[in-house]
N, C-alpha and C. Protein backbone atom coordinates (compact mmCIF):
# COMPACT_ATOMS: atom_id res chain seq x y z
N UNK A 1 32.57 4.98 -49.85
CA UNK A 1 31.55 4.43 -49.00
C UNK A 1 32.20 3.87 -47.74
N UNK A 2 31.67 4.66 -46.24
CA UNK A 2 32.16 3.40 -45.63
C UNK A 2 31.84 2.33 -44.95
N UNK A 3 32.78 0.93 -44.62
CA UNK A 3 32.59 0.36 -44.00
C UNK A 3 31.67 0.32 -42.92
N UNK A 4 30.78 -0.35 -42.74
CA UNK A 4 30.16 -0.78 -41.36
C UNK A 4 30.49 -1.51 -40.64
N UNK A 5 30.69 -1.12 -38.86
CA UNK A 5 31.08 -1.85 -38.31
C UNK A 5 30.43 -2.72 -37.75
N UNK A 6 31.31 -4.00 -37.71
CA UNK A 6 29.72 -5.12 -37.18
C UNK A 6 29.17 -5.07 -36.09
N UNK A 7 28.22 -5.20 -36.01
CA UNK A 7 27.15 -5.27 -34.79
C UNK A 7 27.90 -6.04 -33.23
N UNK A 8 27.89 -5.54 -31.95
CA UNK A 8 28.38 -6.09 -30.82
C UNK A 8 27.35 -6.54 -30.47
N UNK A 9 27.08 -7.75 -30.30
CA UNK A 9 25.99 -8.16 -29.39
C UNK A 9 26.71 -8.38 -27.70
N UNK A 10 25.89 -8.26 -26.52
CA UNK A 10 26.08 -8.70 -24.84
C UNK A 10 25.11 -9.60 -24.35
N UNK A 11 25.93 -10.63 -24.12
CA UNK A 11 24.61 -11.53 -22.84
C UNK A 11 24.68 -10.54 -21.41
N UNK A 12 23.40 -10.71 -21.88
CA UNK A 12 22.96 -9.61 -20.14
C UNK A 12 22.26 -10.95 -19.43
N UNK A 13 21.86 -10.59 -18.19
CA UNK A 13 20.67 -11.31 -17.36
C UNK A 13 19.94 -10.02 -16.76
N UNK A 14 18.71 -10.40 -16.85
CA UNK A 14 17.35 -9.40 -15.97
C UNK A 14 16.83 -10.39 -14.74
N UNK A 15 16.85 -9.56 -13.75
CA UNK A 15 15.49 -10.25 -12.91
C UNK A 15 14.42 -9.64 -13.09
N UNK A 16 13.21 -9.95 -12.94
CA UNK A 16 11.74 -9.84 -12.86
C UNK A 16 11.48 -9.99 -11.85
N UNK A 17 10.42 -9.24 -11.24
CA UNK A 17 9.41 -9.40 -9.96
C UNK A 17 8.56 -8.65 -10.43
N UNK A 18 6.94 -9.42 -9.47
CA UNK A 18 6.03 -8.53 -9.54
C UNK A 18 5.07 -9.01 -8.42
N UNK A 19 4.47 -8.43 -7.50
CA UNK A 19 3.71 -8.72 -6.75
C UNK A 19 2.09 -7.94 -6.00
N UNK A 20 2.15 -7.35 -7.25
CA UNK A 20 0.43 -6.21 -7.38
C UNK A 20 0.34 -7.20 -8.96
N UNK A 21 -1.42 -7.25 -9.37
CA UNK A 21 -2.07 -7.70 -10.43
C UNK A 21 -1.74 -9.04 -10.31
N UNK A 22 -2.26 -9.42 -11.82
CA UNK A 22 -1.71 -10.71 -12.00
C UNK A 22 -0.54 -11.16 -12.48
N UNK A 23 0.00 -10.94 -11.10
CA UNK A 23 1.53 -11.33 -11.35
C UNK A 23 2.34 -12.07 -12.41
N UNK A 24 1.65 -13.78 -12.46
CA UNK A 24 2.25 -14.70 -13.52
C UNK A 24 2.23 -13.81 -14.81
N UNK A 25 0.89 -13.04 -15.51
CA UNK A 25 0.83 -12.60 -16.64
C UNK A 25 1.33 -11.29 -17.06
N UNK A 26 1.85 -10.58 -15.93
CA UNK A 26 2.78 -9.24 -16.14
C UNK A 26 4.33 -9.75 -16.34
N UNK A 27 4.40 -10.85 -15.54
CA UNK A 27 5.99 -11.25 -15.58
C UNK A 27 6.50 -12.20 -17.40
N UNK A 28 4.70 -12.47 -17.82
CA UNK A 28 4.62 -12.85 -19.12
C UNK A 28 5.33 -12.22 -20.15
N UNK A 29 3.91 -10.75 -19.74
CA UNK A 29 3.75 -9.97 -20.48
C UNK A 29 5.21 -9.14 -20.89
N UNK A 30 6.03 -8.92 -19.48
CA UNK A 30 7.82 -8.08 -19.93
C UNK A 30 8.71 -8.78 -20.69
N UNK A 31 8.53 -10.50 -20.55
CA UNK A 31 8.89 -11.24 -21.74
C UNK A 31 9.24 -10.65 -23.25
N UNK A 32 7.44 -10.90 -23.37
CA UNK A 32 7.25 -10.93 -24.27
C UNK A 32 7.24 -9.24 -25.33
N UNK A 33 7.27 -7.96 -24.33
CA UNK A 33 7.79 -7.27 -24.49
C UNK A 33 9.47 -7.11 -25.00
N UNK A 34 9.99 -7.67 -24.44
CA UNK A 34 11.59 -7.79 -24.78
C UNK A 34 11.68 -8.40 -25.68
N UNK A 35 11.14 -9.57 -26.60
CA UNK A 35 11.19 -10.16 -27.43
C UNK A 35 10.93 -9.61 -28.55
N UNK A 36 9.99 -8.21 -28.59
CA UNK A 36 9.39 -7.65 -29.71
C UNK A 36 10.15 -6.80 -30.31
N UNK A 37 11.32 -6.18 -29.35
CA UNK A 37 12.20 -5.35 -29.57
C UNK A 37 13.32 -5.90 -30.47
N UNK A 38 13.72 -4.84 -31.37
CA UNK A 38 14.58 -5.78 -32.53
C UNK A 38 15.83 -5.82 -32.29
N UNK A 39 16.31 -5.09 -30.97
CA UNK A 39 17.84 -5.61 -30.38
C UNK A 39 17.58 -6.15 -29.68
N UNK A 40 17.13 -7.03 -29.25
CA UNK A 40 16.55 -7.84 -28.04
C UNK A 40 16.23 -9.46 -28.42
N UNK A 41 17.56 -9.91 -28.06
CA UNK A 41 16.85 -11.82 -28.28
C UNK A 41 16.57 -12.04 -26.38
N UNK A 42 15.32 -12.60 -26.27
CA UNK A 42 15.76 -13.98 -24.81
C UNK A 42 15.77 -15.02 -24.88
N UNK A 43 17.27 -15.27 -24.58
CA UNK A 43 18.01 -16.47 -24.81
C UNK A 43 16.73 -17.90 -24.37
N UNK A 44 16.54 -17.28 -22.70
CA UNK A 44 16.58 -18.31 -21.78
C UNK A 44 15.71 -17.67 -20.57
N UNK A 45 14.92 -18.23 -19.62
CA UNK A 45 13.96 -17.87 -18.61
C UNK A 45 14.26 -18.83 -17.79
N UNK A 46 14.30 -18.36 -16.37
CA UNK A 46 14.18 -19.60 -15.69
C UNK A 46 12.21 -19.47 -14.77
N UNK A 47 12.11 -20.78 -14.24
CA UNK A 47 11.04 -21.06 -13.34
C UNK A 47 10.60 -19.97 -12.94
N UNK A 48 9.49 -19.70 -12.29
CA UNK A 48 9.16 -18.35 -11.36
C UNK A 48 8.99 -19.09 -9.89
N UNK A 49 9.70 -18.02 -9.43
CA UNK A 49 9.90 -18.29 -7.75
C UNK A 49 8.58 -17.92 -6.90
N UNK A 50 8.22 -17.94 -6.09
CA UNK A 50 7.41 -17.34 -4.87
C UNK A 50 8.23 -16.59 -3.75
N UNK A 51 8.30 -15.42 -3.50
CA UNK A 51 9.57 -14.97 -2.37
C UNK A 51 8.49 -13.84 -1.76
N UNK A 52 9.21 -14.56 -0.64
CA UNK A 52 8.65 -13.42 0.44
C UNK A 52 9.20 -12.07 0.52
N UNK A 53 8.10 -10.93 0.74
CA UNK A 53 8.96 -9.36 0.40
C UNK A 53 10.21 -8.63 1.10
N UNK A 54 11.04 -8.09 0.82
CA UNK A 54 11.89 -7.58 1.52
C UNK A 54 11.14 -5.68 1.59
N UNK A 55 11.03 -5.44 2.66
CA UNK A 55 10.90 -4.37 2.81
C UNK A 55 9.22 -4.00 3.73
N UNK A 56 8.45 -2.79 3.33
CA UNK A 56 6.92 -2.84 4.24
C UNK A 56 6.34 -4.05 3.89
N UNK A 57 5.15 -4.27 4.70
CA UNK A 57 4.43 -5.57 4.77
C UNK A 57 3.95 -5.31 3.19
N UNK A 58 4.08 -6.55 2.51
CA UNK A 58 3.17 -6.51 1.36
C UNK A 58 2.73 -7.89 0.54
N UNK A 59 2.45 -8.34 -0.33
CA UNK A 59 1.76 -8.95 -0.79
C UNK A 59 3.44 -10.37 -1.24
N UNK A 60 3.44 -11.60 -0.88
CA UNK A 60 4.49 -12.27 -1.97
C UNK A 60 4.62 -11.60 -3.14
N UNK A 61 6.14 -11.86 -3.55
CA UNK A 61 6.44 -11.38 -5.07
C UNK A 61 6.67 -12.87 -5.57
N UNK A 62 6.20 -12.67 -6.94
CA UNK A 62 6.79 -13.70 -8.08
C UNK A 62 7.80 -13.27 -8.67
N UNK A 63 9.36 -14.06 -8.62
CA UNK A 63 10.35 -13.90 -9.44
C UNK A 63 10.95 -14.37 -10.50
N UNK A 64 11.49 -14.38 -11.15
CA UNK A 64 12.15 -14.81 -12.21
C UNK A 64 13.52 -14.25 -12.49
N UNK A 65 14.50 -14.97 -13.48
CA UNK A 65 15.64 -14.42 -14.58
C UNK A 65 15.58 -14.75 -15.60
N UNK A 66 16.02 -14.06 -16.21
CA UNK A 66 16.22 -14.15 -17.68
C UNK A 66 17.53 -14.15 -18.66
N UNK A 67 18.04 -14.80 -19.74
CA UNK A 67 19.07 -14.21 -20.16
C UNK A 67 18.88 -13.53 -21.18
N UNK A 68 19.41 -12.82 -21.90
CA UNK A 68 19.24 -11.87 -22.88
C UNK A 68 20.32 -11.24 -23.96
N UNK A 69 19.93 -11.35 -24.76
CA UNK A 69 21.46 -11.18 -26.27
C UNK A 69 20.91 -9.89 -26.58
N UNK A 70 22.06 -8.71 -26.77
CA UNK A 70 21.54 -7.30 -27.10
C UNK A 70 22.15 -6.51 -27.75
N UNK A 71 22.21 -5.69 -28.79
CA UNK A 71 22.79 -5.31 -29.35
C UNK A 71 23.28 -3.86 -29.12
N UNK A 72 22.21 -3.53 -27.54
CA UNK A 72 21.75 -1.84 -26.85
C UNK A 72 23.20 -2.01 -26.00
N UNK A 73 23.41 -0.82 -26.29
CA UNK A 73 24.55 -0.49 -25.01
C UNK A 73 23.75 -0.49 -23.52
N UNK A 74 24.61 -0.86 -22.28
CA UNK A 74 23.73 -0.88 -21.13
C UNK A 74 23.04 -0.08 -20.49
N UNK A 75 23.27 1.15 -20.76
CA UNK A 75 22.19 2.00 -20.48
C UNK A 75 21.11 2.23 -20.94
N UNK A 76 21.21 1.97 -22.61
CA UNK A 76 20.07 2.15 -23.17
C UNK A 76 18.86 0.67 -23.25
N UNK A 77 20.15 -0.35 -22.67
CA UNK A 77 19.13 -1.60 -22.43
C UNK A 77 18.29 -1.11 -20.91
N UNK A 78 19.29 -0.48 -19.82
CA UNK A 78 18.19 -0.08 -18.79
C UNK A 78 17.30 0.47 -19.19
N UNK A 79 17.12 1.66 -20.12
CA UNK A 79 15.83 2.67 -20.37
C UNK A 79 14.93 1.74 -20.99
N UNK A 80 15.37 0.55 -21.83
CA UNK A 80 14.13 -0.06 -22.02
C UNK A 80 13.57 -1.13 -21.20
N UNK A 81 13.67 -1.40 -19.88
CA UNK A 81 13.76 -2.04 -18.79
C UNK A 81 12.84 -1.00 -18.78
N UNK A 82 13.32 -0.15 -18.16
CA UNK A 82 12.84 0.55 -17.59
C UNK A 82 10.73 1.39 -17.85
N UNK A 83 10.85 1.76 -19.76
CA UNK A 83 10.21 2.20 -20.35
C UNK A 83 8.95 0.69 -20.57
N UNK A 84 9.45 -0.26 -20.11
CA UNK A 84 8.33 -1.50 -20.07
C UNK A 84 8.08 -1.43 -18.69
N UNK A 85 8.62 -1.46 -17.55
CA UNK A 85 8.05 -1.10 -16.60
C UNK A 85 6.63 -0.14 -16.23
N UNK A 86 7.53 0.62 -16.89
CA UNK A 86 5.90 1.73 -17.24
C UNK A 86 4.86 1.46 -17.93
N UNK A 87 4.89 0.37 -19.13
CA UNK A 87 3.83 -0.23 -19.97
C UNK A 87 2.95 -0.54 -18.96
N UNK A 88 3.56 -1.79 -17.72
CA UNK A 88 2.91 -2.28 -17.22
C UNK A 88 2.44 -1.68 -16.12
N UNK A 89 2.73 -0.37 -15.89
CA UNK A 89 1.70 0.33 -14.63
C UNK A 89 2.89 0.97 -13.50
N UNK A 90 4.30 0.67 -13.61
CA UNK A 90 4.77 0.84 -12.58
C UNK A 90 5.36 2.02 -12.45
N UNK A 91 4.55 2.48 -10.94
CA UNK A 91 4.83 3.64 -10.61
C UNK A 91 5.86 3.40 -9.25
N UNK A 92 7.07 4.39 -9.10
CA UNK A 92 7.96 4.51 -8.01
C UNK A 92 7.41 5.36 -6.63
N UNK A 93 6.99 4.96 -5.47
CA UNK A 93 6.85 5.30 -4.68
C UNK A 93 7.16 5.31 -3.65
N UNK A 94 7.87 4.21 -2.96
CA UNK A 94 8.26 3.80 -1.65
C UNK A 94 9.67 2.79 -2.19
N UNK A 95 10.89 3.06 -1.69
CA UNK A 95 11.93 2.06 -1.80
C UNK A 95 11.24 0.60 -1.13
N UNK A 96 11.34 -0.37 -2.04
CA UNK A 96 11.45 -2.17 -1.90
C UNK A 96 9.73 -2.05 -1.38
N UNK A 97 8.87 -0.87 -2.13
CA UNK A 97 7.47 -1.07 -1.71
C UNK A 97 6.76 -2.33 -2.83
N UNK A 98 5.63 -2.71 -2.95
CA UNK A 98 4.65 -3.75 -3.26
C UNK A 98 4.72 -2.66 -5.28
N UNK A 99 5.00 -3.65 -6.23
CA UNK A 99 5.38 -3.34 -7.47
C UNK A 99 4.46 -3.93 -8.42
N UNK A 100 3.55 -3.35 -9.46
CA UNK A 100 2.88 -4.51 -10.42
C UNK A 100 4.45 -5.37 -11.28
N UNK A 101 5.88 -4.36 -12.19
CA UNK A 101 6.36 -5.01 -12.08
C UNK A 101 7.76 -4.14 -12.09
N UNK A 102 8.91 -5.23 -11.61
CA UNK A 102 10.43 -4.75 -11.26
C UNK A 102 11.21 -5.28 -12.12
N UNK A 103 12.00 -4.69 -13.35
CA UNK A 103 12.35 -5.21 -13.93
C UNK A 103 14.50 -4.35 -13.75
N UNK A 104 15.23 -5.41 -13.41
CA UNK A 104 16.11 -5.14 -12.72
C UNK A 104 17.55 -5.64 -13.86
N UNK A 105 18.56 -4.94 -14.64
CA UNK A 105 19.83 -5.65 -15.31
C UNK A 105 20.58 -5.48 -14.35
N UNK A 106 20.79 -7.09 -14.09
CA UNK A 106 21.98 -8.06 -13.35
C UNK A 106 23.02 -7.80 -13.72
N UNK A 107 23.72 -8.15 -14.55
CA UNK A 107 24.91 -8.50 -15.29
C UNK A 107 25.05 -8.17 -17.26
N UNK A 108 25.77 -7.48 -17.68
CA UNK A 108 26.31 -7.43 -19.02
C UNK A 108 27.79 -8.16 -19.22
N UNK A 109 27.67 -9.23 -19.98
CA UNK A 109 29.10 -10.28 -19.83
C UNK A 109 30.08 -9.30 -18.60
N UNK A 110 30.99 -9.70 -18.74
CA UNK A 110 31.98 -9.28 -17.38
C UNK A 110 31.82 -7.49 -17.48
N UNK A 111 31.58 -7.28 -17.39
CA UNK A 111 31.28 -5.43 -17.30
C UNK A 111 31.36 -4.88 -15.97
N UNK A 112 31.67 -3.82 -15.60
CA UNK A 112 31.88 -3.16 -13.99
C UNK A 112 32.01 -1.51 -14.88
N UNK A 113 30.52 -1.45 -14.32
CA UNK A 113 30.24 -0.03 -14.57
C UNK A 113 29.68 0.82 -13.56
N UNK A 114 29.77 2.22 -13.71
CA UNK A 114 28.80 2.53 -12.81
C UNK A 114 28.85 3.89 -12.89
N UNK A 115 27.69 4.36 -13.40
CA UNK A 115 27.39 6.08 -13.72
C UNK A 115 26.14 6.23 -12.69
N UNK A 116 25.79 7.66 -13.04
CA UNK A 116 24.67 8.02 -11.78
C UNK A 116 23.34 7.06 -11.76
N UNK A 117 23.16 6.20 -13.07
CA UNK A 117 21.83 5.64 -13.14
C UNK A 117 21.67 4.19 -13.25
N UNK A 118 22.75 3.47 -13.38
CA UNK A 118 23.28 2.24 -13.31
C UNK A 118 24.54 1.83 -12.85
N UNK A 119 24.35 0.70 -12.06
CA UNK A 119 25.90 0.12 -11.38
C UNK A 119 25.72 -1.62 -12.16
N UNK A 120 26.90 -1.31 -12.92
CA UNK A 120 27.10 -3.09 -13.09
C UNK A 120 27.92 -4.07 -12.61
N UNK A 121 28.59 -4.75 -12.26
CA UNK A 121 26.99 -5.90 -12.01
C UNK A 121 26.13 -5.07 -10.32
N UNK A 122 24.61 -5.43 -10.81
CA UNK A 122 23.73 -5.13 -9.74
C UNK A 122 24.57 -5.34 -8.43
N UNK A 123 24.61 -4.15 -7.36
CA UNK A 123 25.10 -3.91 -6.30
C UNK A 123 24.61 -4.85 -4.93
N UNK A 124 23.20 -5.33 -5.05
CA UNK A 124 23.29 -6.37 -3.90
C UNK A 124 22.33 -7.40 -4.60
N UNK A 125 22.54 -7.67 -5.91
CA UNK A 125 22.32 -9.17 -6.25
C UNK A 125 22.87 -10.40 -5.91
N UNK A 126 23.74 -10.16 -5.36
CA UNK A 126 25.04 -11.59 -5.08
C UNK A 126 24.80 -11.43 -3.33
N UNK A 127 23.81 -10.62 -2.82
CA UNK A 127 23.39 -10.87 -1.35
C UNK A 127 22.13 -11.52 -1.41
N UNK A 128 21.42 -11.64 -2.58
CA UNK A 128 19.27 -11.91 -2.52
C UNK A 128 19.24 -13.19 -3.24
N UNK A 129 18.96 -14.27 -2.48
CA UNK A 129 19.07 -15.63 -2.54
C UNK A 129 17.44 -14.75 -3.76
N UNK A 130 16.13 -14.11 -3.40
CA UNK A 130 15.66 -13.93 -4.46
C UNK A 130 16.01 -13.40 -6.34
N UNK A 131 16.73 -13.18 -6.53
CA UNK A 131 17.56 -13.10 -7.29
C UNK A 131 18.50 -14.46 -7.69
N UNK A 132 19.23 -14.99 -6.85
CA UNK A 132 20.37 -15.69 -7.10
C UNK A 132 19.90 -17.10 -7.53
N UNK A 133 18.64 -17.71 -6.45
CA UNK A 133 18.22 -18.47 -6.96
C UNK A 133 17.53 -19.06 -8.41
N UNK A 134 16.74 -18.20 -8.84
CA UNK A 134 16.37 -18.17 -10.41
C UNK A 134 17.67 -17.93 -11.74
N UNK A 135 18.34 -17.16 -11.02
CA UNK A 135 19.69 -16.95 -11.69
C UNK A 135 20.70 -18.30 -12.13
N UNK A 136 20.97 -19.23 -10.90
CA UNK A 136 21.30 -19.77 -10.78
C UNK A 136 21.09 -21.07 -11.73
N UNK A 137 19.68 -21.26 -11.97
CA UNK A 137 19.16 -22.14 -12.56
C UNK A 137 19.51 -21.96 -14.33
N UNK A 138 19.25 -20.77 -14.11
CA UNK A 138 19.87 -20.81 -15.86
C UNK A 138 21.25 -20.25 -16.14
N UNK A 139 21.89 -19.73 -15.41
CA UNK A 139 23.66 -19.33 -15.77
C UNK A 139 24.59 -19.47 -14.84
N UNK A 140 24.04 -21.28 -14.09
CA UNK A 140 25.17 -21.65 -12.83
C UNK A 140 26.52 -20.88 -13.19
N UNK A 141 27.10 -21.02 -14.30
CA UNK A 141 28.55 -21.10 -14.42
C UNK A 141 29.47 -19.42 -14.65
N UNK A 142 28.00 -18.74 -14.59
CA UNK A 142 28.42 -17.25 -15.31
C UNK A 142 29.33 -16.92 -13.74
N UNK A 143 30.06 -15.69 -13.86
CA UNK A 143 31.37 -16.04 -12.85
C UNK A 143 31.19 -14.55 -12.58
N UNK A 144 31.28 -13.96 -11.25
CA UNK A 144 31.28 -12.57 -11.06
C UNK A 144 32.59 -11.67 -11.30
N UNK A 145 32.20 -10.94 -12.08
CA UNK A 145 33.59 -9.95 -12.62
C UNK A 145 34.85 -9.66 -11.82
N UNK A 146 34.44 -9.55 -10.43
CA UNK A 146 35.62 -9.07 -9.27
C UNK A 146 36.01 -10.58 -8.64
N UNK A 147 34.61 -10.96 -8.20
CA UNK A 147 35.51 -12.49 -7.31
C UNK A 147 35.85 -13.41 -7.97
N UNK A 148 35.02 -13.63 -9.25
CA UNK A 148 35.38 -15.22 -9.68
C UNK A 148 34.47 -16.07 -9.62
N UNK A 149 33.41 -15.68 -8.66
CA UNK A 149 32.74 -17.07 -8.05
C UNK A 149 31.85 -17.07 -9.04
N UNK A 150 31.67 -18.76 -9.20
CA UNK A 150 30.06 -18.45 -10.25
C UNK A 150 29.15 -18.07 -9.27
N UNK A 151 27.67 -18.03 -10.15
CA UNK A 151 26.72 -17.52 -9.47
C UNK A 151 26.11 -18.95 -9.09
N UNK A 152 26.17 -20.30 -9.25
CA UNK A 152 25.90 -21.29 -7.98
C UNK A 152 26.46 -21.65 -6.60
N UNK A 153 28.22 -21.10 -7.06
CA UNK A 153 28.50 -20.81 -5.79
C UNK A 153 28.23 -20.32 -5.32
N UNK A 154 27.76 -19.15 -5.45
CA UNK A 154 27.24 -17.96 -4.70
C UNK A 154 26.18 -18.40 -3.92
N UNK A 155 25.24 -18.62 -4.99
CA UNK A 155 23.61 -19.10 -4.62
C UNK A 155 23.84 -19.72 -3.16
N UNK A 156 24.50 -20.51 -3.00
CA UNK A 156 25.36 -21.93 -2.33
C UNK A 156 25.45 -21.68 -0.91
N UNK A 157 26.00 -19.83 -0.87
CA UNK A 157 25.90 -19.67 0.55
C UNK A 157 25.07 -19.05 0.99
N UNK A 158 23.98 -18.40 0.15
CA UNK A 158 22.66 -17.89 0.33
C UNK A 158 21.27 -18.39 0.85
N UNK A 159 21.14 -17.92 2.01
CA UNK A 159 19.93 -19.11 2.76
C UNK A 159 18.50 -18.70 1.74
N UNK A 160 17.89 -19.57 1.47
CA UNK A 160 16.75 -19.76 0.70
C UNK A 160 15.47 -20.38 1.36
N UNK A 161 15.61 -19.63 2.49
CA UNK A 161 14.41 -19.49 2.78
C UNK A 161 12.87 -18.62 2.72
N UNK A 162 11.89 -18.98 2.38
CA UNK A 162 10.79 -18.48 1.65
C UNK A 162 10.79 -18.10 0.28
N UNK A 163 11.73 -19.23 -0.31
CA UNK A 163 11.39 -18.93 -1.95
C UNK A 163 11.17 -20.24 -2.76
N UNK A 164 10.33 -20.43 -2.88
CA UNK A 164 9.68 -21.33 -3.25
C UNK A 164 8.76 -21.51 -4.88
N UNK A 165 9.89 -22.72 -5.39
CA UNK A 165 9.58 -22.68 -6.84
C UNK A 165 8.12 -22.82 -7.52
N UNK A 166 7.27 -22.27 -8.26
CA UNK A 166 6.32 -22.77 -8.69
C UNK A 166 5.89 -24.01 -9.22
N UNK A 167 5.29 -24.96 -9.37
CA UNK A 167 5.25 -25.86 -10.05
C UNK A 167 4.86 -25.90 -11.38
N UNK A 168 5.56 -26.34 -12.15
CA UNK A 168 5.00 -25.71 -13.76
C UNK A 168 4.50 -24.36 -13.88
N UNK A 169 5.23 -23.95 -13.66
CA UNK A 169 5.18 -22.19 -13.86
C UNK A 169 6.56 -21.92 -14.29
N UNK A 170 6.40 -21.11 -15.43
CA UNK A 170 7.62 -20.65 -16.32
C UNK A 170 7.12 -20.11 -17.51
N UNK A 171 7.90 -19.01 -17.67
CA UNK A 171 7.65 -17.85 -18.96
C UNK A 171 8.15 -18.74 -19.73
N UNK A 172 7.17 -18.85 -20.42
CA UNK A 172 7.14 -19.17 -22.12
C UNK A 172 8.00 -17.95 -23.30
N UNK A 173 9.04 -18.76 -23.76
CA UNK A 173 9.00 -17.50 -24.98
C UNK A 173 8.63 -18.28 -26.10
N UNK A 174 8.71 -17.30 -26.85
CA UNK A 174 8.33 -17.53 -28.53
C UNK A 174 8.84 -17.71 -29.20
N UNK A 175 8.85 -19.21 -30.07
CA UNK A 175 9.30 -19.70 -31.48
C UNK A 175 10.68 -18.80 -31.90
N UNK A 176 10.23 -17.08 -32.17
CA UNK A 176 10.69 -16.28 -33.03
C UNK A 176 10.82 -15.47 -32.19
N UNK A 177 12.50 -14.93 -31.64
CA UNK A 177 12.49 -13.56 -31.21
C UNK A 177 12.73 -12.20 -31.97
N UNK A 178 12.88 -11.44 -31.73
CA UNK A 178 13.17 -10.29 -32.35
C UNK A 178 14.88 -10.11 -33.02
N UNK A 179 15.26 -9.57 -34.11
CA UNK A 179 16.33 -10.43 -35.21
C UNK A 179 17.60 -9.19 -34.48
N UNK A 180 18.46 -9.87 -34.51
CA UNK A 180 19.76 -9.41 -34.00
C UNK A 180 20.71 -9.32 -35.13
């Protein structure tokens, strides 16, 4: 008989955006999607942001991060990023166009990858104070693979203007996540 080898779990981080529907309850709803999945713990959520859009004129986005314990190798954690995206309606049409929702992997512990369909760590996350800011709040100390810097330093030199925290607004998770 043989041996099984034990399970690898990765802290990842996701950002969230969404800025078509009802935003607060789609950015809920991918939560709570990830939670249902049985390689899938979330650790940790931070606040949801208000940020103004980068790209055609469109509607504010609501942001968020997340951290996340996984047992999926990183690609196959993107496809399910990805495959909830689609739950919730999202269709690709226009680069940095108006999204019901964007669901984006940041970081897999120190990892530097990069095949045709993913680059790790995210290629201009450590430039988008939208991103960095929510990030920041829940994994000041996590440290970028090449420079070193944490991600509050980072945040630190990132102007933050038009992002603006919600007040009591924050994804709720649940009691019970999905078993690792």
């Amino acid at each position: 008989m043989a041996e099984s080898l034990p399970m690898t779990v990765n802290r990842s981080a996701i950002a969230l955006g969404s800025n078509l529907g009802d935003s607060l309850a789609i950015l809920q709803g991918a939560i709570a999607a990830l939670e249902r999945h049985p390689d899938v713990t979330v650790l940790r959520s931070s606040s949801i942001y208000q940020t103004a859009p980068v790209g055609p004129p469109q509607p504010d986005y609501f942001n968020a991060c997340a951290l996340l314990a996984s047992s999926l190798a990183p690609e196959s954690l993107l496809q399910l990023l990805l495959a909830i995206e689609g739950q919730f309606g999202r269709v690709r049409r226009e680069r940095w166009g108006a999204r019901r929702l964007d669901l984006d992997l940041l970081l897999v512990e120190d990892q530097q990858l990069q095949t045709p369909s993913l680059e790790l760590p995210h290629p201009r996350m450590w430039e988008r104070a939208f991103v960095m800011v929510p990030l920041a709040e829940i994994a000041p100390d996590w440290r970028h693979p090449q420079s070193g810097q944490t991600i509050a330093e980072i945040c630190a030199t990132l102007p933050a203007d038009g992002i603006h925290r919600l007040p009591d607004a924050q994804i709720c998770l649940q009691a019970s996540s999905g078993g690792l």
